[in-house]
C-alpha atoms as a PDB file:
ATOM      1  CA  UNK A   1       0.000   0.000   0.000  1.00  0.00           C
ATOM      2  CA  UNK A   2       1.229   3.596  -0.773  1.00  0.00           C
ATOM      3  CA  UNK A   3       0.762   5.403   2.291  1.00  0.00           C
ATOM      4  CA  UNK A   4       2.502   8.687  -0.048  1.00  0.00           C
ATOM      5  CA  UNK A   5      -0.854   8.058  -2.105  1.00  0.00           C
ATOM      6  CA  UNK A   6      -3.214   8.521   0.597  1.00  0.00           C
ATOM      7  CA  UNK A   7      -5.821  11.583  -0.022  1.00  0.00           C
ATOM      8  CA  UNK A   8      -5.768  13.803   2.929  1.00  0.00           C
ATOM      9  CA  UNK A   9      -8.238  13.282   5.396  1.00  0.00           C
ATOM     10  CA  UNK A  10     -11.730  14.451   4.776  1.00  0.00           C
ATOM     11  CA  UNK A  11     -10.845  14.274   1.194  1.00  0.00           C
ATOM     12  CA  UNK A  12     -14.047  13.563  -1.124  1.00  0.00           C
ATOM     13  CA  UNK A  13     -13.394  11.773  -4.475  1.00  0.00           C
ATOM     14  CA  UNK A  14     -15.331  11.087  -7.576  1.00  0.00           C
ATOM     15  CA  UNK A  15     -15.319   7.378  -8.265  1.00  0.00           C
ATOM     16  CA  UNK A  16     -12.171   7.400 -10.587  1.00  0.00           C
ATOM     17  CA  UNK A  17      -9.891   9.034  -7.813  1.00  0.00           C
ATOM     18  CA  UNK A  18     -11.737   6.239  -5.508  1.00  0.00           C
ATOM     19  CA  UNK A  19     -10.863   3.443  -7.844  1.00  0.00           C
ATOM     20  CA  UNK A  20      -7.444   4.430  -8.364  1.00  0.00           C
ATOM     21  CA  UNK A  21      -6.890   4.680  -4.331  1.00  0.00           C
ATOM     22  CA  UNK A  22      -8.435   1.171  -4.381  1.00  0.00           C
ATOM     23  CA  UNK A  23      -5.586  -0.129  -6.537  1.00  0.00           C
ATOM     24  CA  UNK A  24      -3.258   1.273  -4.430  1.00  0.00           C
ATOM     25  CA  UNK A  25      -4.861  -1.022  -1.508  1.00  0.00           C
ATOM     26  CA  UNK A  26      -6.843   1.419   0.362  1.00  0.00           C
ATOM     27  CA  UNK A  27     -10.610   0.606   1.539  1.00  0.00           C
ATOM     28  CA  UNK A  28     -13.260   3.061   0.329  1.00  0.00           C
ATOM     29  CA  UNK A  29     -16.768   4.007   1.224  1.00  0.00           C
ATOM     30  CA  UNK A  30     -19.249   6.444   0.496  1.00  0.00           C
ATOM     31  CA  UNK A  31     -21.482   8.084   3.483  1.00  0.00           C
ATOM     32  CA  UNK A  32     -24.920   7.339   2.134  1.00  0.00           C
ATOM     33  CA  UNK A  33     -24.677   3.641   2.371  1.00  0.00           C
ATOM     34  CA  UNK A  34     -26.532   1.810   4.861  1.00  0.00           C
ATOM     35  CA  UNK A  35     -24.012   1.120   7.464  1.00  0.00           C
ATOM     36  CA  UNK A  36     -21.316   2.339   8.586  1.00  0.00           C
ATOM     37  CA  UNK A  37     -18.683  -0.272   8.637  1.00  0.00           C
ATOM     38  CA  UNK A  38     -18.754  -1.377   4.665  1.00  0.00           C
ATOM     39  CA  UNK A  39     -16.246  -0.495   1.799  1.00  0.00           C
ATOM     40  CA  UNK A  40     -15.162  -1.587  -1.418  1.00  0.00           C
ATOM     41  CA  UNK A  41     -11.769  -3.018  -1.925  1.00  0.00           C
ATOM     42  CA  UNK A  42     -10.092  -4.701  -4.500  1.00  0.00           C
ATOM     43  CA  UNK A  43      -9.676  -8.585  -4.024  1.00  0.00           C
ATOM     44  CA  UNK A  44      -6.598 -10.338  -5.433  1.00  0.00           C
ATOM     45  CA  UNK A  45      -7.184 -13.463  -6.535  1.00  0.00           C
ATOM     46  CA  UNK A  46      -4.758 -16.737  -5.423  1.00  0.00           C
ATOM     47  CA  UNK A  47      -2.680 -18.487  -7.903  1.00  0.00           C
ATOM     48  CA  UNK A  48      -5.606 -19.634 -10.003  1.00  0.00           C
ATOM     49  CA  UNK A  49      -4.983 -18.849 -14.127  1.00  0.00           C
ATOM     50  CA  UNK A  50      -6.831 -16.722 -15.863  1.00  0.00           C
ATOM     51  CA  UNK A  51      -8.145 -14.717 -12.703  1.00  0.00           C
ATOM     52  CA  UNK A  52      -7.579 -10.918 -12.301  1.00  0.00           C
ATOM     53  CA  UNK A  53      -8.209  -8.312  -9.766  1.00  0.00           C
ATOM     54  CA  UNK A  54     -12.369  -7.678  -8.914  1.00  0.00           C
ATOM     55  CA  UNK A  55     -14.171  -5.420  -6.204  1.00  0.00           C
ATOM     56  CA  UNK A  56     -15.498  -6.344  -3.462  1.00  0.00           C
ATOM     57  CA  UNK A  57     -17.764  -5.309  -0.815  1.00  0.00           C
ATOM     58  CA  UNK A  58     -17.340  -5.729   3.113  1.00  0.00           C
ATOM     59  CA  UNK A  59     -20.183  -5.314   4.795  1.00  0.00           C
ATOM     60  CA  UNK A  60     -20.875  -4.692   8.721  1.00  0.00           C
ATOM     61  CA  UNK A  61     -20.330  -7.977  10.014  1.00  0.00           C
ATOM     62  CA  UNK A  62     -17.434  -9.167   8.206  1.00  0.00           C
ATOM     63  CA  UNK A  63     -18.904 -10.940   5.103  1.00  0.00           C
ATOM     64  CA  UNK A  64     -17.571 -10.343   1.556  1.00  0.00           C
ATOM     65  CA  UNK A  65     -19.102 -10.351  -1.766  1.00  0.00           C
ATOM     66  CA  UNK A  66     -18.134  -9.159  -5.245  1.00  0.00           C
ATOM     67  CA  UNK A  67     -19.107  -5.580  -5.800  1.00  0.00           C
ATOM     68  CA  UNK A  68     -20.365  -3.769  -9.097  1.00  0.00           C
ATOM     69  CA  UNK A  69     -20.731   0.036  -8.631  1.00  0.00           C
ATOM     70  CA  UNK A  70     -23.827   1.698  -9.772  1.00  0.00           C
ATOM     71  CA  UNK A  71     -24.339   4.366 -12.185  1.00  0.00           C
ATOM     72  CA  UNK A  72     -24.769   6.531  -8.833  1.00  0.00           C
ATOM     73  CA  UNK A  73     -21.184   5.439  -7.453  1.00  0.00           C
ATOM     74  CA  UNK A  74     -19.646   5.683 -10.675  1.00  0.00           C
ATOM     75  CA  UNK A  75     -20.559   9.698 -10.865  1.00  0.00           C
ATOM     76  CA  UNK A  76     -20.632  10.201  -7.495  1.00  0.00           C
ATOM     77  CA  UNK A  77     -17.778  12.833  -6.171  1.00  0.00           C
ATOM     78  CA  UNK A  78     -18.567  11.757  -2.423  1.00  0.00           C
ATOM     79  CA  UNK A  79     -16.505   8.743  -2.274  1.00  0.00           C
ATOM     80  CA  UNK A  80     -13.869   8.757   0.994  1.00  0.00           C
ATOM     81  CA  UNK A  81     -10.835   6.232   1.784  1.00  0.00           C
ATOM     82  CA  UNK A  82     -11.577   4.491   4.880  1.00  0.00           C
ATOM     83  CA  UNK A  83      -9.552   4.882   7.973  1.00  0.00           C
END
C-alpha cells in the first residue's frame, strides 16, 4: 500500500480518484450507504490462471461479496478512503 498516495483526510473523491486509491490497496466508502462499517476493496485473486483483480464489498459484520458500482457510485464525487 502507498501510504505517499493517501488523499488527505476528509478528502471527497469522484469514483475514478476512488478506484485508483483502491488499486493502491486502500478501503473506500461512500457516506450514504446503509451502514457504517462497509467499503469496497479490491480482491486479489490466489494463484488460479486466468483470474484478475475484482471489487469487493465488506459489509458490517465481516462478510464479503463481489461488488459492481452503480451508475450513482460511478458519478458520485462523495466517495472517501476508509480509515
Amino acid at each position: 500500500m502507498c501510504e505517499e498516495c493517501r488523499p488527505p483526510a476528509g478528502t471527497r473523491l469522484t469514483f475514478e480518484a476512488a478506484f485508483a486509491s483502491m488499486r493502491e490497496g486502500f478501503r473506500l466508502r461512500r457516506p450514504g450507504w446503509n451502514g457504517r462499517d462497509m467499503w469496497v476493496r479490491t480482491a486479489v485473486p490466489g494463484e488460479r490462471r486466468g483470474m484478475r483483480e475484482f471489487l469487493v464489498l465488506e459489509n458490517a459484520v465481516g462478510g464479503v461479496v463481489p461488488w459492481m458500482p452503480s451508475n450513482g457510485d460511478l458519478f458520485a464525487n462523495d466517495w472517501e478512503v476508509v480509515k
